[in-house]
N, C-alpha and C. Protein backbone atom coordinates (compact mmCIF):
# COMPACT_ATOMS: atom_id res chain seq x y z
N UNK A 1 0.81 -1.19 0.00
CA UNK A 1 0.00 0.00 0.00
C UNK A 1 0.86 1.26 0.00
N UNK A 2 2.00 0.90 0.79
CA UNK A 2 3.12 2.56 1.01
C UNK A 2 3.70 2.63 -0.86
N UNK A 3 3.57 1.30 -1.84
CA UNK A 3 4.30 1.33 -2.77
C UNK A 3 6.04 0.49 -2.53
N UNK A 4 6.04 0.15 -1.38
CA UNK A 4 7.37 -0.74 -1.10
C UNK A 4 7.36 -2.00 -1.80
N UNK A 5 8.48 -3.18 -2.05
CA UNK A 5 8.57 -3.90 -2.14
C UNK A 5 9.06 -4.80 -1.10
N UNK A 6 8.55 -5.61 -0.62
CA UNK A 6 9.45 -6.80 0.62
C UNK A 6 10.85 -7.08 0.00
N UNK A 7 11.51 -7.52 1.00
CA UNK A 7 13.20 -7.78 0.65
C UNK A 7 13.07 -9.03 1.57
N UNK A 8 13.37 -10.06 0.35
CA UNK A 8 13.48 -11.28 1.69
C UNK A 8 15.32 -11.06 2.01
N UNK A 9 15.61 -12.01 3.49
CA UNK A 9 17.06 -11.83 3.88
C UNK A 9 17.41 -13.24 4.73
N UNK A 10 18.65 -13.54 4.69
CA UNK A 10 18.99 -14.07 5.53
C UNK A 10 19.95 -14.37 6.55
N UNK A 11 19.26 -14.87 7.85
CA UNK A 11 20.16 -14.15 8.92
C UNK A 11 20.80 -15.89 9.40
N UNK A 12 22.16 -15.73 9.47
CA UNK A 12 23.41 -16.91 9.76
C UNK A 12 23.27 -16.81 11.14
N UNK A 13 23.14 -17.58 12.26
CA UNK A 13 23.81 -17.63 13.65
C UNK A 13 24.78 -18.57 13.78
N UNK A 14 25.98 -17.56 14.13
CA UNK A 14 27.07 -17.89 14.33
C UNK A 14 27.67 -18.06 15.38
N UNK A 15 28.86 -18.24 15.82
CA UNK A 15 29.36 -18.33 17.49
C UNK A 15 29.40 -16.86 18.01
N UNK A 16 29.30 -15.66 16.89
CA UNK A 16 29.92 -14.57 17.44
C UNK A 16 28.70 -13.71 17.35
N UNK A 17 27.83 -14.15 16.27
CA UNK A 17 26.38 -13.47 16.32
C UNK A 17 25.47 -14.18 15.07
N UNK A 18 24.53 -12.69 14.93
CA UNK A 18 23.93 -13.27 13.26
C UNK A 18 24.55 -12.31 12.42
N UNK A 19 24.50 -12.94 11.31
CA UNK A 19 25.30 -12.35 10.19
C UNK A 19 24.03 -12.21 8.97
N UNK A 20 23.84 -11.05 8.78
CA UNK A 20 22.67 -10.49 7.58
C UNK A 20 22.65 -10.29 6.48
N UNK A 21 22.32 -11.12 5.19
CA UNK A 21 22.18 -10.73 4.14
C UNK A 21 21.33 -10.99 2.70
N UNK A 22 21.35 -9.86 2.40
CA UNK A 22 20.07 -10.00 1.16
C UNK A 22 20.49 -9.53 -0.59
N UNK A 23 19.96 -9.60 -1.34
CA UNK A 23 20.55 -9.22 -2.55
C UNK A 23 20.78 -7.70 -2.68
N UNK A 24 20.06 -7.02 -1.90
CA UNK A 24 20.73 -5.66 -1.48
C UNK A 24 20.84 -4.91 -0.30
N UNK A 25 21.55 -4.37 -0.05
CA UNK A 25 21.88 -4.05 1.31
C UNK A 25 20.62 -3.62 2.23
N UNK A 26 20.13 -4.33 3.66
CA UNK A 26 19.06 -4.30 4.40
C UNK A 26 19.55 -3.17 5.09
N UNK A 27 19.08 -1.87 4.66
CA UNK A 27 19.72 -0.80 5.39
C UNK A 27 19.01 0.10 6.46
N UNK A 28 17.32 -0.22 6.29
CA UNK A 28 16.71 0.06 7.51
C UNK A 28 16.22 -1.30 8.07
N UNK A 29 16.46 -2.39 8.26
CA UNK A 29 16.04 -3.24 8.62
C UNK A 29 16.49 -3.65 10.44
N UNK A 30 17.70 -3.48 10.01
CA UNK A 30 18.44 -3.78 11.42
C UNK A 30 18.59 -2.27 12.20
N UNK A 31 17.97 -2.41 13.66
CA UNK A 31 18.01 -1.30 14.45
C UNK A 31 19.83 -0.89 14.74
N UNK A 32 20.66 0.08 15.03
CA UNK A 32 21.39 0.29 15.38
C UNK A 32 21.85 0.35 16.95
N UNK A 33 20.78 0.18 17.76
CA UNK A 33 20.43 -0.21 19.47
C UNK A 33 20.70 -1.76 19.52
N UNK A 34 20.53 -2.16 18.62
CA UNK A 34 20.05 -3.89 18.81
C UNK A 34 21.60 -4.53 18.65
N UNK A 35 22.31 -3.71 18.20
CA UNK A 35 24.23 -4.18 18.12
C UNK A 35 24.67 -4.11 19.02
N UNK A 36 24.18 -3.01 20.03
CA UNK A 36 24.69 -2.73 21.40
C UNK A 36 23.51 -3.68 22.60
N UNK A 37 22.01 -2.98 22.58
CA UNK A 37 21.70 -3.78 23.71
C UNK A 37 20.96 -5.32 23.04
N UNK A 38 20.75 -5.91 23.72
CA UNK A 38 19.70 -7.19 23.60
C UNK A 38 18.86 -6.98 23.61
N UNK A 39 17.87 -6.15 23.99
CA UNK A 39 16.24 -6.50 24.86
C UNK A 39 15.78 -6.51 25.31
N UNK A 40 16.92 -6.49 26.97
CA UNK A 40 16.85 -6.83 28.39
C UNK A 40 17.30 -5.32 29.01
N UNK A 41 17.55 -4.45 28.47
CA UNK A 41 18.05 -2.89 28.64
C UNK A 41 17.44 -2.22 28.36
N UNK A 42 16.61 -1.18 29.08
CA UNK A 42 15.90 -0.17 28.69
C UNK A 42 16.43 1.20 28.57
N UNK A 43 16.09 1.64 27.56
CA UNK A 43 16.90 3.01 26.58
C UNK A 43 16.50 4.06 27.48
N UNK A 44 15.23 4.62 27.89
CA UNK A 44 15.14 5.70 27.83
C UNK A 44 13.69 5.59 29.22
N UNK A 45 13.83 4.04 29.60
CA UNK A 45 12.55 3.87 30.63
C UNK A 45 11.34 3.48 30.27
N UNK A 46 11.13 3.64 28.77
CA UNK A 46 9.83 3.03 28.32
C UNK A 46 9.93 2.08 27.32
N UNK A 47 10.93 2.04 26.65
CA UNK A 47 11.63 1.58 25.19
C UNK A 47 12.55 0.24 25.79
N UNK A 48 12.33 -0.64 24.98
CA UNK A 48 13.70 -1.68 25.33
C UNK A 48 14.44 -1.74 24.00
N UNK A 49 15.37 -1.29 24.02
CA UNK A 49 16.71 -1.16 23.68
C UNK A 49 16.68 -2.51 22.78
N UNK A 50 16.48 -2.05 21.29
CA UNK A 50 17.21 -3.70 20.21
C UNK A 50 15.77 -4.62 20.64
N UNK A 51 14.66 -4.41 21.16
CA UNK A 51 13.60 -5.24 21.66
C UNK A 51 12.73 -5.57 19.85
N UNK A 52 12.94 -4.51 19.17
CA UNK A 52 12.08 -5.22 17.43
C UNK A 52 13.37 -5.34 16.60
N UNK A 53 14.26 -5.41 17.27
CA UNK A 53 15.52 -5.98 16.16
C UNK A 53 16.80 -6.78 16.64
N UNK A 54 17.28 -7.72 15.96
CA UNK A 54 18.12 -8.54 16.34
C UNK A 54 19.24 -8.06 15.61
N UNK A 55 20.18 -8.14 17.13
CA UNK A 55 21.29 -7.01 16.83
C UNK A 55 22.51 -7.85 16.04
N UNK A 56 23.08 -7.60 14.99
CA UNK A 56 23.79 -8.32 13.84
C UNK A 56 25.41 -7.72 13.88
N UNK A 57 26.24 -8.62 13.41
CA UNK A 57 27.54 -8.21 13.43
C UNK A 57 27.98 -8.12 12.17
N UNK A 58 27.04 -8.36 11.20
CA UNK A 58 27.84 -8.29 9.65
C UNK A 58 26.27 -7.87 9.00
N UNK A 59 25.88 -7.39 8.04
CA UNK A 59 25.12 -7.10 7.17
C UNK A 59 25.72 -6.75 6.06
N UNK A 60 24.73 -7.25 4.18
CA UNK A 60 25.58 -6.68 3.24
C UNK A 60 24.48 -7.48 2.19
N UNK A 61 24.73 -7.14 1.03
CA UNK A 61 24.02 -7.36 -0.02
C UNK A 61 25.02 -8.39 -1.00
N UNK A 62 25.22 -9.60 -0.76
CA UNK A 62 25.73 -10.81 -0.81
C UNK A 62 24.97 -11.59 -1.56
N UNK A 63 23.69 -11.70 -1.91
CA UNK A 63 23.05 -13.02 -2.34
C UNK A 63 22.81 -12.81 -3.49
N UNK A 64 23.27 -13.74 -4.30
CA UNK A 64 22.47 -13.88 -6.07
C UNK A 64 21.61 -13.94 -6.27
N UNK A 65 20.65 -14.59 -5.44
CA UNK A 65 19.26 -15.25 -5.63
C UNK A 65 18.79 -15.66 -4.45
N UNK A 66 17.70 -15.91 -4.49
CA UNK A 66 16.56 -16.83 -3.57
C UNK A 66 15.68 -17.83 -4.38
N UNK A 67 16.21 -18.62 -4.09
CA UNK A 67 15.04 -20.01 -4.58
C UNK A 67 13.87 -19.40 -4.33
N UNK A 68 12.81 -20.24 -4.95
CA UNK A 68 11.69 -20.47 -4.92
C UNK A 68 10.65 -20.99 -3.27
N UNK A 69 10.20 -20.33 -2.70
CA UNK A 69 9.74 -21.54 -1.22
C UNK A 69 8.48 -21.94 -1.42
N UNK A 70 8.27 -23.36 -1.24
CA UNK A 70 7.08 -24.28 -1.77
C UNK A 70 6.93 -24.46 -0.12
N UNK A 71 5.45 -24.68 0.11
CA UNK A 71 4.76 -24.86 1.18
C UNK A 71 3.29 -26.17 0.88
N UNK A 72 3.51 -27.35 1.12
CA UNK A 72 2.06 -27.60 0.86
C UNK A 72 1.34 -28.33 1.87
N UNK A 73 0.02 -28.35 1.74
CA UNK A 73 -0.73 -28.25 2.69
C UNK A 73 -0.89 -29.75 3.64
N UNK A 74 -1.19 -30.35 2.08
CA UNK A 74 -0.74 -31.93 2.43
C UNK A 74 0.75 -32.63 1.84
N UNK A 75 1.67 -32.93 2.56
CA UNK A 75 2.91 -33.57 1.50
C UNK A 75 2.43 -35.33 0.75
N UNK A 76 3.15 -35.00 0.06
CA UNK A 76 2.53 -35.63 -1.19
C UNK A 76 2.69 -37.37 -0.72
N UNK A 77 3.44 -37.80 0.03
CA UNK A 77 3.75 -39.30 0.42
C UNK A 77 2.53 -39.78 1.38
N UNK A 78 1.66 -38.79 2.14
CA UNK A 78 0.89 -39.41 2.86
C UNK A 78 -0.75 -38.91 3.19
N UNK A 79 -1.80 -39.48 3.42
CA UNK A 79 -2.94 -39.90 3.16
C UNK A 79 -3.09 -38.25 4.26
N UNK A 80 -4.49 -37.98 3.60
CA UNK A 80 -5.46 -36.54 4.45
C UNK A 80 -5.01 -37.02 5.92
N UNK A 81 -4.85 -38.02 6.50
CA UNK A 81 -5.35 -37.84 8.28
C UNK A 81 -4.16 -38.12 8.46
N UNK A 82 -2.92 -38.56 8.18
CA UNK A 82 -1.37 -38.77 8.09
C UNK A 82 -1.08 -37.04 8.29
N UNK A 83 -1.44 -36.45 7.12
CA UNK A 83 -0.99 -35.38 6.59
C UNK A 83 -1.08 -34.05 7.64
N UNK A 84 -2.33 -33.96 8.03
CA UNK A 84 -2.86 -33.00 9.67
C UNK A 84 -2.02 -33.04 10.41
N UNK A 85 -1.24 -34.06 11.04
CA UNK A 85 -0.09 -33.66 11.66
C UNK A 85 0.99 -33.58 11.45
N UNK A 86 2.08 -33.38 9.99
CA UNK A 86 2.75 -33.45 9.79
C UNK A 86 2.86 -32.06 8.71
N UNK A 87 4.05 -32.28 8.32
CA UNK A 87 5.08 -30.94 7.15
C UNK A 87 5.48 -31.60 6.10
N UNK A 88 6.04 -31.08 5.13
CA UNK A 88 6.38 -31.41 4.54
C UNK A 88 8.14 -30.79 4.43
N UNK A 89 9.41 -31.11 4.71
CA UNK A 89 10.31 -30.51 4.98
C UNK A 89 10.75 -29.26 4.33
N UNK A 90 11.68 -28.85 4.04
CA UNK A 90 12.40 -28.03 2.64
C UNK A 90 13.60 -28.70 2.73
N UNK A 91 14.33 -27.93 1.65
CA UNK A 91 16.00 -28.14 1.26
C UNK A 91 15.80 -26.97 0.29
N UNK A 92 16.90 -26.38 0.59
CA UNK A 92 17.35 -24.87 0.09
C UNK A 92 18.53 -24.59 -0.41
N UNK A 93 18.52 -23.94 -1.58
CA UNK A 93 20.39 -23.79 -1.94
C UNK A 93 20.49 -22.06 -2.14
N UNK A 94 21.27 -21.73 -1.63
CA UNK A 94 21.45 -20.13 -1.87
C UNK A 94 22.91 -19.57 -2.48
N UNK A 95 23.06 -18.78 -3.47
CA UNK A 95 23.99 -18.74 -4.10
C UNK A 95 24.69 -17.28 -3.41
N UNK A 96 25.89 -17.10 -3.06
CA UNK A 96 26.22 -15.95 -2.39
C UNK A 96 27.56 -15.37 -3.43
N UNK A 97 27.49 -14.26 -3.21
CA UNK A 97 29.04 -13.56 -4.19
C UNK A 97 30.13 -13.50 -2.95
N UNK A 98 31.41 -14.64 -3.40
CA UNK A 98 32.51 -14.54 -2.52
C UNK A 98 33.20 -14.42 -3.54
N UNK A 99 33.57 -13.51 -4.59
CA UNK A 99 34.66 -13.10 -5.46
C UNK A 99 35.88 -12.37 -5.05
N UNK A 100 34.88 -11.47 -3.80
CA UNK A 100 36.32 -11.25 -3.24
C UNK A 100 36.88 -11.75 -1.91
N UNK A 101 36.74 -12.96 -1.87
CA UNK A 101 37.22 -13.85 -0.86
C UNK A 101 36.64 -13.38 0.49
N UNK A 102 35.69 -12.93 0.52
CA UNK A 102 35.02 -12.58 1.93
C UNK A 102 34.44 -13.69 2.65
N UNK A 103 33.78 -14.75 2.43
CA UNK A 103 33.38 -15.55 3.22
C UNK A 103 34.76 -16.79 3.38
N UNK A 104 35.33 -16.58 2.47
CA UNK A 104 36.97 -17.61 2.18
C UNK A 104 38.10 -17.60 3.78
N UNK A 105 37.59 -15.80 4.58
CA UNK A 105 38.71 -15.81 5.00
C UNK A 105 37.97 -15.57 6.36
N UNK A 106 36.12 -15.44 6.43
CA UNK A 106 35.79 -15.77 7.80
C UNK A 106 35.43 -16.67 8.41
N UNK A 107 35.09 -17.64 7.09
CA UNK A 107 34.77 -19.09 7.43
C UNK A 107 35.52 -19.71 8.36
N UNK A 108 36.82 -19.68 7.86
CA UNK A 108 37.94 -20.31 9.13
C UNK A 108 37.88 -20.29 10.64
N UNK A 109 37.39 -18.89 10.67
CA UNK A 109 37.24 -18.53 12.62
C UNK A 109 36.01 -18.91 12.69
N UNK A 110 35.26 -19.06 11.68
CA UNK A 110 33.64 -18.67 12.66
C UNK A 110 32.90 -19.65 11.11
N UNK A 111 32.79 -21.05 11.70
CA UNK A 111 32.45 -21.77 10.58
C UNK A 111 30.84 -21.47 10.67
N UNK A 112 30.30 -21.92 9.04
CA UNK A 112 28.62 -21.91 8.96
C UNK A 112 27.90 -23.03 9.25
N UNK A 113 29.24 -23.80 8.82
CA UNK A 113 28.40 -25.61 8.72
C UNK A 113 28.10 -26.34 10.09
N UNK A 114 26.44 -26.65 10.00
CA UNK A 114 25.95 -26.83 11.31
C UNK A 114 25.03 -25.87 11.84
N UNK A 115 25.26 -24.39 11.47
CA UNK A 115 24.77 -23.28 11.94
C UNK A 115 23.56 -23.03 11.63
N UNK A 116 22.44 -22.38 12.21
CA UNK A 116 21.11 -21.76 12.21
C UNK A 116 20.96 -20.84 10.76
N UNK A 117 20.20 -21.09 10.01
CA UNK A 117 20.24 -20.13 8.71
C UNK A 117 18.45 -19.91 9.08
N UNK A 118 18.03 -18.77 8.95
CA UNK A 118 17.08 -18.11 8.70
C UNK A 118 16.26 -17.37 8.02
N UNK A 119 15.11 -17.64 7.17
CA UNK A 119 15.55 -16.56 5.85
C UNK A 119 13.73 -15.83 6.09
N UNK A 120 14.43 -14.44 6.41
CA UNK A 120 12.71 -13.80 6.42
C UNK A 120 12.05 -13.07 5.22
N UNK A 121 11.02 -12.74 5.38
CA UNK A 121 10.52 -11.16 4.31
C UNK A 121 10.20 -10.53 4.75
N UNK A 122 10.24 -8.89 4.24
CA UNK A 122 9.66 -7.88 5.15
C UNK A 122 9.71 -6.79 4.32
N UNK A 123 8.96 -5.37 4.66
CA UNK A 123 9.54 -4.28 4.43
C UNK A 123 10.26 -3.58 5.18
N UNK A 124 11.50 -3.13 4.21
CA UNK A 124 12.59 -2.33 5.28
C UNK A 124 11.76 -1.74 6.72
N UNK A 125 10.36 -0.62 6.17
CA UNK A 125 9.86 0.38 7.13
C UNK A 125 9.53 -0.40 8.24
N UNK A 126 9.33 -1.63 8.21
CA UNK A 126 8.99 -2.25 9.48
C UNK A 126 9.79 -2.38 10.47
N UNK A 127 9.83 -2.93 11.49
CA UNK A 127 10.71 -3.55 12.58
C UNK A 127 10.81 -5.09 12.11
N UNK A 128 12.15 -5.69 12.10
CA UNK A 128 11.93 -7.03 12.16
C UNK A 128 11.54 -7.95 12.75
N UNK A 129 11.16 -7.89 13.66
CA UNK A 129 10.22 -8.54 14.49
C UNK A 129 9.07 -8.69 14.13
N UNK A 130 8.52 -8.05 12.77
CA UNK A 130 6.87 -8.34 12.23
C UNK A 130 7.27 -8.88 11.02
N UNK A 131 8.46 -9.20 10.46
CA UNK A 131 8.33 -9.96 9.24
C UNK A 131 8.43 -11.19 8.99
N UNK A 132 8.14 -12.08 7.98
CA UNK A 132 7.64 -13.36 7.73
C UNK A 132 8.37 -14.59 7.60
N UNK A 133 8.51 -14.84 8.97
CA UNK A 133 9.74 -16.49 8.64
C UNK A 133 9.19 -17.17 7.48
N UNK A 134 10.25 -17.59 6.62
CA UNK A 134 9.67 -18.44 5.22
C UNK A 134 10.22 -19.75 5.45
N UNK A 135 11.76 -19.89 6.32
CA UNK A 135 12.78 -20.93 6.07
C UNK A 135 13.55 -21.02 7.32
N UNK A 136 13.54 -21.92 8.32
CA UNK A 136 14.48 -22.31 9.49
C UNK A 136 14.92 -23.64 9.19
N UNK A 137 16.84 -23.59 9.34
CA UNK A 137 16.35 -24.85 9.01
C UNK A 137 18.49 -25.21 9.80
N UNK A 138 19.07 -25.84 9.22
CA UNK A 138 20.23 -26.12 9.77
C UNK A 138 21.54 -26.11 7.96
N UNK A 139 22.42 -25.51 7.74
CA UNK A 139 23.34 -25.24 6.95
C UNK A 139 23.98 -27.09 7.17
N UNK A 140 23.64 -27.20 6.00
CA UNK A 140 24.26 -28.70 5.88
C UNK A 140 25.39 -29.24 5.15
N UNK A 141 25.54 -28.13 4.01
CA UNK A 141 26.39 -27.82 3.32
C UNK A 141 26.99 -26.78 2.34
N UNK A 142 28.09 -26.90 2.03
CA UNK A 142 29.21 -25.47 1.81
C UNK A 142 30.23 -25.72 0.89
N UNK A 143 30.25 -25.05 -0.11
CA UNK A 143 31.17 -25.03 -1.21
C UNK A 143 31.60 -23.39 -1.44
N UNK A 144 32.95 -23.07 -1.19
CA UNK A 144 33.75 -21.75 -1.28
C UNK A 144 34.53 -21.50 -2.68
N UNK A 145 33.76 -21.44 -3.37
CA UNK A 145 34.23 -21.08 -4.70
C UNK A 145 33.97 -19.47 -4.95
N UNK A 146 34.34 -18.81 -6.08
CA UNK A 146 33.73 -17.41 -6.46
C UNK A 146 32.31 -16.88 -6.15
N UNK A 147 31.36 -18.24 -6.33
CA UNK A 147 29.85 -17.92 -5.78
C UNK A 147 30.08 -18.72 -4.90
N UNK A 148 29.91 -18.89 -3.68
CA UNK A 148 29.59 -19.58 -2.30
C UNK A 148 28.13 -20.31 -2.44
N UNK A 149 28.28 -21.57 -2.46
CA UNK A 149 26.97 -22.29 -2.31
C UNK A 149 26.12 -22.67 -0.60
N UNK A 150 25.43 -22.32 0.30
CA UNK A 150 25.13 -22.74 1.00
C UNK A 150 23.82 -23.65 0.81
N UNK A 151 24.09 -25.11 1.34
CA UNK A 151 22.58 -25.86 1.10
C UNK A 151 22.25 -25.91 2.87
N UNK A 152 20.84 -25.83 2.69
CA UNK A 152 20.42 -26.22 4.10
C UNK A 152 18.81 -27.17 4.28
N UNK A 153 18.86 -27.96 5.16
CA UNK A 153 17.81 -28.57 5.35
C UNK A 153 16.87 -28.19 6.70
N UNK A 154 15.13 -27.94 6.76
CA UNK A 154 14.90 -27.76 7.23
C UNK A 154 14.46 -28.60 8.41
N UNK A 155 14.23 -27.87 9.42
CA UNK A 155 14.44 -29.24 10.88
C UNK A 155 13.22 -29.01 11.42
């Protein structure tokens, strides 16, 4: 209605934090309070400090693409009353630009594989805290070439 477009993104948890990124730079997305406090700190007595944003140690406009995300209602292997309590999983591949050896030389300290990958949508104007989990799932695998492949499966 404002005329925005959503920016989906995705956020890495790492040993040292989350790490943010989307095909272009999420530049009102992440609060600048939320790097410093958690949540648990109140700014000003009424406000909690980083409370609609999760405070990030890297942000950047990194990603080639976003797959496609399929959701269905019933998965396809099992019968209507099977189906009511169950999901149907994902598996995700995301293509990232490491041309200039940026993920080559942080990977080493602060590996991905294993790690929490998250991928939301939103509009910048919002707080992140109201935008739309699409994808939780666990980084299963990693190839460091010029484009960085991350695959992940959802849990």
């Amino acid at each position: 209605m404002r005329g925005e477009v959503p920016i989906p993104y995705l956020l890495i948890l790492t040993h040292l934090g989350y790490r943010a990124y989307a095909e272009k730079e999420p530049s009102n997305v992440f609060d600048a309070a939320a790097a410093i406090a958690d949540g648990t700190f109140l700014a000003d007595g009424t406000i909690t400090a980083g409370g609609s944003s999760v405070g990030v140690i890297d942000k950047g406009a990194r990603v080639l693409g976003f797959p496609a995300f399929e959701r269905t209602i019933q998965p396809v292997k099992d019968d209507v009353l099977t189906a009511l309590g169950g999901k149907q999983l994902q598996h995700i591949s995301i293509s990232m630009d490491n041309a200039d050896r940026y993920f080559s030389r942080i990977i080493p300290g602060e590996p991905f594989l294993g790690r929490a990958l998250n991928i939301y949508v939103g509009f910048e104007a919002d707080p992140q805290n109201e935008h739309l989990s699409v994808f939780r799932g666990i980084i299963t695998e990693l190839s460091l070439m010029p484009v960085m492949t991350i695959e992940a499966d959802e849990r």
